[in-house]
PDB file of N, CA and C in Angstrom:
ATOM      1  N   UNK A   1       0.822  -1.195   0.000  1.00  0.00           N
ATOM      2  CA  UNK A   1       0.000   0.000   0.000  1.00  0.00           C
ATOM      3  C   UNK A   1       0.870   1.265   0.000  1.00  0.00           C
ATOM      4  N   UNK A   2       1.574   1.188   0.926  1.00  0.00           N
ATOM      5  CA  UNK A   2       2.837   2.557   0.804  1.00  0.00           C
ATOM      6  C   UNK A   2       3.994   2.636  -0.117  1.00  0.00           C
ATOM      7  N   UNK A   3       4.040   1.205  -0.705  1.00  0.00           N
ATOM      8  CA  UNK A   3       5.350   1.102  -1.582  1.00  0.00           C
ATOM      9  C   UNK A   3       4.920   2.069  -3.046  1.00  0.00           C
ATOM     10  N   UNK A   4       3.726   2.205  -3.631  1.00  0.00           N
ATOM     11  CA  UNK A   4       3.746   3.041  -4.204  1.00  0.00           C
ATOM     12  C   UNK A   4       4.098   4.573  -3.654  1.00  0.00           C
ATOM     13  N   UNK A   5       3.523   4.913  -2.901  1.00  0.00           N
ATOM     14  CA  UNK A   5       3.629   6.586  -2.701  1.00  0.00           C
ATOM     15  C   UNK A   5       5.212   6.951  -2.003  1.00  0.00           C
ATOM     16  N   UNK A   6       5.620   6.178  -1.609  1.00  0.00           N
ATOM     17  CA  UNK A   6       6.953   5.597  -0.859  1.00  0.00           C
ATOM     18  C   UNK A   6       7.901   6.217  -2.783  1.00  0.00           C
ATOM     19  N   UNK A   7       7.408   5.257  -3.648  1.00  0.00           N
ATOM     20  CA  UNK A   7       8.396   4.981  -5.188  1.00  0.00           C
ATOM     21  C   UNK A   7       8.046   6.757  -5.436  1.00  0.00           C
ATOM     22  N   UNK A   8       7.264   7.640  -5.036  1.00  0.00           N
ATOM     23  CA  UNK A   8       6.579   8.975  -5.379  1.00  0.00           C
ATOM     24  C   UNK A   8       7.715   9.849  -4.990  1.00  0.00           C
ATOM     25  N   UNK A   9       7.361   9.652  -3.497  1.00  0.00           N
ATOM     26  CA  UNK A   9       8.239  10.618  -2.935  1.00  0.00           C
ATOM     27  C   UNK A   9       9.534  10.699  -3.508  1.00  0.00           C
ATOM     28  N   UNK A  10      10.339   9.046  -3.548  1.00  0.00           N
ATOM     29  CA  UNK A  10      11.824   9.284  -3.965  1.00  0.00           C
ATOM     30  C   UNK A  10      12.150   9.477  -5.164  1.00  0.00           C
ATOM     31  N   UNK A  11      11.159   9.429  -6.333  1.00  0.00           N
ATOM     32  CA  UNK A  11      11.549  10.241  -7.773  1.00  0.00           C
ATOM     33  C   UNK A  11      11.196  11.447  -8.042  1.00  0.00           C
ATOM     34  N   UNK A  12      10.698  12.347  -6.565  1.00  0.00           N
ATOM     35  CA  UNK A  12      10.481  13.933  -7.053  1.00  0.00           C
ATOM     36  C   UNK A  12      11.943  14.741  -7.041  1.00  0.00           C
ATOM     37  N   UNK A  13      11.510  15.805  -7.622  1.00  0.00           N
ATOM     38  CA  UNK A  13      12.407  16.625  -7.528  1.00  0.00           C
ATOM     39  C   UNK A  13      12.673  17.260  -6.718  1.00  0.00           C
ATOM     40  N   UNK A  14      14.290  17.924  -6.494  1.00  0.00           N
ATOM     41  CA  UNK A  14      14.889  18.580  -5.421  1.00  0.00           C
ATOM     42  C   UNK A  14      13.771  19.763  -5.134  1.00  0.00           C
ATOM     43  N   UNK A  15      13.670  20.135  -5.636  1.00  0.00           N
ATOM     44  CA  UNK A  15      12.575  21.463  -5.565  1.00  0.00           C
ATOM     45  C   UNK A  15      11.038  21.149  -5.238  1.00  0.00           C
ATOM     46  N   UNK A  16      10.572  20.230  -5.892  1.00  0.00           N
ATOM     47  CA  UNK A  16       9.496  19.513  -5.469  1.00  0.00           C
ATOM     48  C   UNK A  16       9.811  19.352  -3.575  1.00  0.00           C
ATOM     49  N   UNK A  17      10.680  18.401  -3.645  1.00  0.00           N
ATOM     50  CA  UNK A  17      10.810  17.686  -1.811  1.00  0.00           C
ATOM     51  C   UNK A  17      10.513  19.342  -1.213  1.00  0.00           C
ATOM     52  N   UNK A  18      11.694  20.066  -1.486  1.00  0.00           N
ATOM     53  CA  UNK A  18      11.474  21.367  -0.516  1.00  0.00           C
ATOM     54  C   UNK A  18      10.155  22.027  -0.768  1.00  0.00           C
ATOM     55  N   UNK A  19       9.619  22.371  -1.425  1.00  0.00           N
ATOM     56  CA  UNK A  19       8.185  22.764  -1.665  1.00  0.00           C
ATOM     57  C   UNK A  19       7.314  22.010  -0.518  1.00  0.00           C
ATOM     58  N   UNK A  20       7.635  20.885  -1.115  1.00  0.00           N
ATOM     59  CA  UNK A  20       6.526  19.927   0.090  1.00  0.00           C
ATOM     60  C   UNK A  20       7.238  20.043   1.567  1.00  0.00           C
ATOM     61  N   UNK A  21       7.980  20.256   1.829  1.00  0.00           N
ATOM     62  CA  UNK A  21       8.699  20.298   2.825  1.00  0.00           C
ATOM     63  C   UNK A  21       8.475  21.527   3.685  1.00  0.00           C
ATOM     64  N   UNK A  22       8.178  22.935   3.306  1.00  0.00           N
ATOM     65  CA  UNK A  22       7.928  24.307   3.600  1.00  0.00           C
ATOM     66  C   UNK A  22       6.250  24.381   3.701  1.00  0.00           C
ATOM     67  N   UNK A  23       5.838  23.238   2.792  1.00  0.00           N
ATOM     68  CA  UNK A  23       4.019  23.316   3.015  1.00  0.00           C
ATOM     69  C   UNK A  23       3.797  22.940   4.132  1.00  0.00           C
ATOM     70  N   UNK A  24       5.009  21.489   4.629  1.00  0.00           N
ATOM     71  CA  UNK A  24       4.488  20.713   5.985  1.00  0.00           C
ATOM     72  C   UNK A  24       5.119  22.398   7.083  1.00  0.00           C
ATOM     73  N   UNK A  25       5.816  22.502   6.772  1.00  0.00           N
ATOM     74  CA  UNK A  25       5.881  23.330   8.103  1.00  0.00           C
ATOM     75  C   UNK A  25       4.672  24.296   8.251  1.00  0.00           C
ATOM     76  N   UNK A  26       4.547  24.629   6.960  1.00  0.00           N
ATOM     77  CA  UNK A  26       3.124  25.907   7.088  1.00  0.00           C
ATOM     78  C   UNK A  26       2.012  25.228   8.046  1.00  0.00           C
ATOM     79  N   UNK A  27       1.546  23.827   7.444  1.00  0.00           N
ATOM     80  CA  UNK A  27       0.347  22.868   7.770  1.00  0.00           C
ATOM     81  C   UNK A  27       1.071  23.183   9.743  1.00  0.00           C
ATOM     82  N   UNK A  28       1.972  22.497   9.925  1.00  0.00           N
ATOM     83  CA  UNK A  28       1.977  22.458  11.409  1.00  0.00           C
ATOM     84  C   UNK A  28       1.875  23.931  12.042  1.00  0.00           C
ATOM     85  N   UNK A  29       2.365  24.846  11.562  1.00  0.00           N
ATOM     86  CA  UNK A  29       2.432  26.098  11.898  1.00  0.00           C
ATOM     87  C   UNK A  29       1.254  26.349  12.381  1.00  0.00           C
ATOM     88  N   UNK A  30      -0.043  26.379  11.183  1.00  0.00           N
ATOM     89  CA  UNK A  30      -1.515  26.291  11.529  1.00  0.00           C
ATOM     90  C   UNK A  30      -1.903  25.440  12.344  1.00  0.00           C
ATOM     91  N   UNK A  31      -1.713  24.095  12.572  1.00  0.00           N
ATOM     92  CA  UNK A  31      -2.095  23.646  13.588  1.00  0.00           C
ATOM     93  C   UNK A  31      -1.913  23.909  14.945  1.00  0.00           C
ATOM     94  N   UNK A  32      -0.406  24.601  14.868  1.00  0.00           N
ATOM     95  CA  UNK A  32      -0.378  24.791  16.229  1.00  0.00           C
ATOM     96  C   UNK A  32      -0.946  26.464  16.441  1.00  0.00           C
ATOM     97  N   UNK A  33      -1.479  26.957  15.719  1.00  0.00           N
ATOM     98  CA  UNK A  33      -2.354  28.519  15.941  1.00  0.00           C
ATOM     99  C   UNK A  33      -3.554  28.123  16.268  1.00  0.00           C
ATOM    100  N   UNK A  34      -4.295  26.773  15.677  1.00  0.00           N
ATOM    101  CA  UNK A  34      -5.815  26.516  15.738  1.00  0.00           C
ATOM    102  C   UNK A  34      -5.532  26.316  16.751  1.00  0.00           C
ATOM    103  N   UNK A  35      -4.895  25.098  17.739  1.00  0.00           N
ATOM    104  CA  UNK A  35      -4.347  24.797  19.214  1.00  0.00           C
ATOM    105  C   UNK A  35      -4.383  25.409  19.871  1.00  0.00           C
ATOM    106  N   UNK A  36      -3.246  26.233  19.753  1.00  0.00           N
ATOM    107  CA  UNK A  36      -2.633  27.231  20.696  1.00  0.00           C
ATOM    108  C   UNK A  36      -3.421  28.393  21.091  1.00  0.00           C
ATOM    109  N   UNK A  37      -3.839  28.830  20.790  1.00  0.00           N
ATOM    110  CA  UNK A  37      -4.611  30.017  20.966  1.00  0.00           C
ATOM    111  C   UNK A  37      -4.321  31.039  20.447  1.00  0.00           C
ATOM    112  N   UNK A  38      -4.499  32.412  21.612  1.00  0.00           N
ATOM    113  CA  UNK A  38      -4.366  33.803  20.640  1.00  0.00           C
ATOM    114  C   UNK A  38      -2.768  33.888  21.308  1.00  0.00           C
ATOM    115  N   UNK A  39      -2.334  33.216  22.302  1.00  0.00           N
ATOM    116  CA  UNK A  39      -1.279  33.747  22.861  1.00  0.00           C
ATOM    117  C   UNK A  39       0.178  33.281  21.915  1.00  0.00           C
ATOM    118  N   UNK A  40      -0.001  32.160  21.609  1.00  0.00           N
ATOM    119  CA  UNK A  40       0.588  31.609  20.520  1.00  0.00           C
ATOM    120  C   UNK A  40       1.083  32.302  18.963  1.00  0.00           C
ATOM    121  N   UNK A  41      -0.356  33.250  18.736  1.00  0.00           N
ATOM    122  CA  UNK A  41      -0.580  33.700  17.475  1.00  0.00           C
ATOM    123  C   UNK A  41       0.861  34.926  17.265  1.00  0.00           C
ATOM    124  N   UNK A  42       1.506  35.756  18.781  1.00  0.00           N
ATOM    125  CA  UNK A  42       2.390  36.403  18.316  1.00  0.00           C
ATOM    126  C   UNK A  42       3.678  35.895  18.012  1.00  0.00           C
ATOM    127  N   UNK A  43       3.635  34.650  18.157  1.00  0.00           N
ATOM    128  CA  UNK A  43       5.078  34.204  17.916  1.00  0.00           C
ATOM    129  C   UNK A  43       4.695  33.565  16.437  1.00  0.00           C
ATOM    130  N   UNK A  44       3.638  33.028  16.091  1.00  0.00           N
ATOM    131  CA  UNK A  44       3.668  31.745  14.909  1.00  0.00           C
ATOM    132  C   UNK A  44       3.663  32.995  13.954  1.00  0.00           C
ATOM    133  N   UNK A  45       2.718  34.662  13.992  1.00  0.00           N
ATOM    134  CA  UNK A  45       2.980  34.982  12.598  1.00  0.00           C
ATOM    135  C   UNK A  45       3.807  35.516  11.587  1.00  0.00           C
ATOM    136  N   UNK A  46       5.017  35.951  12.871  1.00  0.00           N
ATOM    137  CA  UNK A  46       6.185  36.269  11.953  1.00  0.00           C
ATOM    138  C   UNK A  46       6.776  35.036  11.626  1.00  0.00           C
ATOM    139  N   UNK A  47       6.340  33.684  12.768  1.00  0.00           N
ATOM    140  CA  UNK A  47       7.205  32.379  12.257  1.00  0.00           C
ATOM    141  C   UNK A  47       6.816  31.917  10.706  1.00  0.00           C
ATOM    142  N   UNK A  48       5.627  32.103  10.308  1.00  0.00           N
ATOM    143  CA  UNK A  48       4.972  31.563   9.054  1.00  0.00           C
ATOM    144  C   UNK A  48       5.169  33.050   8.266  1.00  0.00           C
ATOM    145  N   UNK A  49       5.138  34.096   8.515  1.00  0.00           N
ATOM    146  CA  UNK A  49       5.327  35.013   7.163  1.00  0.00           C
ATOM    147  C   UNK A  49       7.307  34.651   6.504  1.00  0.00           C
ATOM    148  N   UNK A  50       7.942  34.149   8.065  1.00  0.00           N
ATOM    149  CA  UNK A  50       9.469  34.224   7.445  1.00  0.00           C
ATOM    150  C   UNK A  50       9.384  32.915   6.847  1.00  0.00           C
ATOM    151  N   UNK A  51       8.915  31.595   6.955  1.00  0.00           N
ATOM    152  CA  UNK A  51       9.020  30.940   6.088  1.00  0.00           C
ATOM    153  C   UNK A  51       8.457  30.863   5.119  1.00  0.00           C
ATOM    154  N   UNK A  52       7.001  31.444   4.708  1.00  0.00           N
ATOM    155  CA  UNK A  52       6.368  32.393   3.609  1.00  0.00           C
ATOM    156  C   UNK A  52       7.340  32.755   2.905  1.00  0.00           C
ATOM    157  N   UNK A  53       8.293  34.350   3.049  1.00  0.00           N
ATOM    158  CA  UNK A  53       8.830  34.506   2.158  1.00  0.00           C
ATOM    159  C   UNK A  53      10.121  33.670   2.170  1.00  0.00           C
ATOM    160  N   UNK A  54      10.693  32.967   3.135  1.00  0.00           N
ATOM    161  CA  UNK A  54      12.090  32.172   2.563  1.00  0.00           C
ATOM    162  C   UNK A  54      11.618  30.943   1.910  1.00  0.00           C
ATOM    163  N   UNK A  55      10.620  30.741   1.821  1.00  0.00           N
ATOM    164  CA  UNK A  55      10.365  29.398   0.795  1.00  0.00           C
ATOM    165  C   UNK A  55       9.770  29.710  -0.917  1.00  0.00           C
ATOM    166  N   UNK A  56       9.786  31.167  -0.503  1.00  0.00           N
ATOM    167  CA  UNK A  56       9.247  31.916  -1.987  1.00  0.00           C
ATOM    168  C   UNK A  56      10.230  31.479  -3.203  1.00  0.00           C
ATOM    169  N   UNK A  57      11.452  31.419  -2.948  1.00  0.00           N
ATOM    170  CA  UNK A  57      12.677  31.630  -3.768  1.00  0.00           C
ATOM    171  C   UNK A  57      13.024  29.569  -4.156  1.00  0.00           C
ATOM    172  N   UNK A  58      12.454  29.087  -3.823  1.00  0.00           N
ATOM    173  CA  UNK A  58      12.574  27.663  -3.810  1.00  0.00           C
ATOM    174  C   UNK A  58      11.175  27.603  -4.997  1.00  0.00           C
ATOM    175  N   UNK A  59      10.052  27.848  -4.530  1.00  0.00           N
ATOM    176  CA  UNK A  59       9.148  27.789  -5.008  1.00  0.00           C
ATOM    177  C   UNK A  59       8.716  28.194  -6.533  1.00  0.00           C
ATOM    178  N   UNK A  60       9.550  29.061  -6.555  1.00  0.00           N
ATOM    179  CA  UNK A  60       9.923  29.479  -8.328  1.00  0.00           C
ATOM    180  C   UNK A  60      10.701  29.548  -8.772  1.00  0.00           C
ATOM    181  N   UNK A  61      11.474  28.755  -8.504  1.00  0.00           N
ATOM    182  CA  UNK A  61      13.170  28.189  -9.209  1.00  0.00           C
ATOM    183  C   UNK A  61      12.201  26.779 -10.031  1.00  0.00           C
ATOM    184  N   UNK A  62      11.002  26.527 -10.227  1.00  0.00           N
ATOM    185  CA  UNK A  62      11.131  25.128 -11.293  1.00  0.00           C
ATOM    186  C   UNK A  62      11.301  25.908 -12.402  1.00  0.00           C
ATOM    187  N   UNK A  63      11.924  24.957 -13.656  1.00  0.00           N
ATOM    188  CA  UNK A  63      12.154  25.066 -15.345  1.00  0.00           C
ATOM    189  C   UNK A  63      10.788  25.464 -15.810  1.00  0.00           C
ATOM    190  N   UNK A  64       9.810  25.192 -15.115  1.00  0.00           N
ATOM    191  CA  UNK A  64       8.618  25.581 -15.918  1.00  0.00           C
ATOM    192  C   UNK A  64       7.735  26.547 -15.679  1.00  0.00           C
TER     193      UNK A  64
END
């Protein structure tokens, strides 16, 4: 069942992995704001705008 998506992951591209890689942090980022509360919220939104824009430059480096 996993050996396919398993064969997925390891033929993407370098840029692909990090893409997906900067989404998972976003995804947890949000989870831990829905969680956490409002007290939480001043630390996570500069944490998610800086990986916002440092994952910008990854994100449009593909050939296409």
């Amino acid at each position: 069942m996993f050996q396919g998506h398993l064969n997925l992951v390891l033929h993407m591209s370098a840029n692909s992995k990090k893409s997906m890689g900067w989404s998972g942090v976003l995804v947890l980022l949000g989870l831990v704001a829905l969680f956490g509360g409002q007290d939480w919220l001043v630390v996570l939104i500069p944490a998610a705008m800086l990986v916002w824009y440092g994952a910008s430059p990854a994100l449009r480096s593909g050939r296409n």
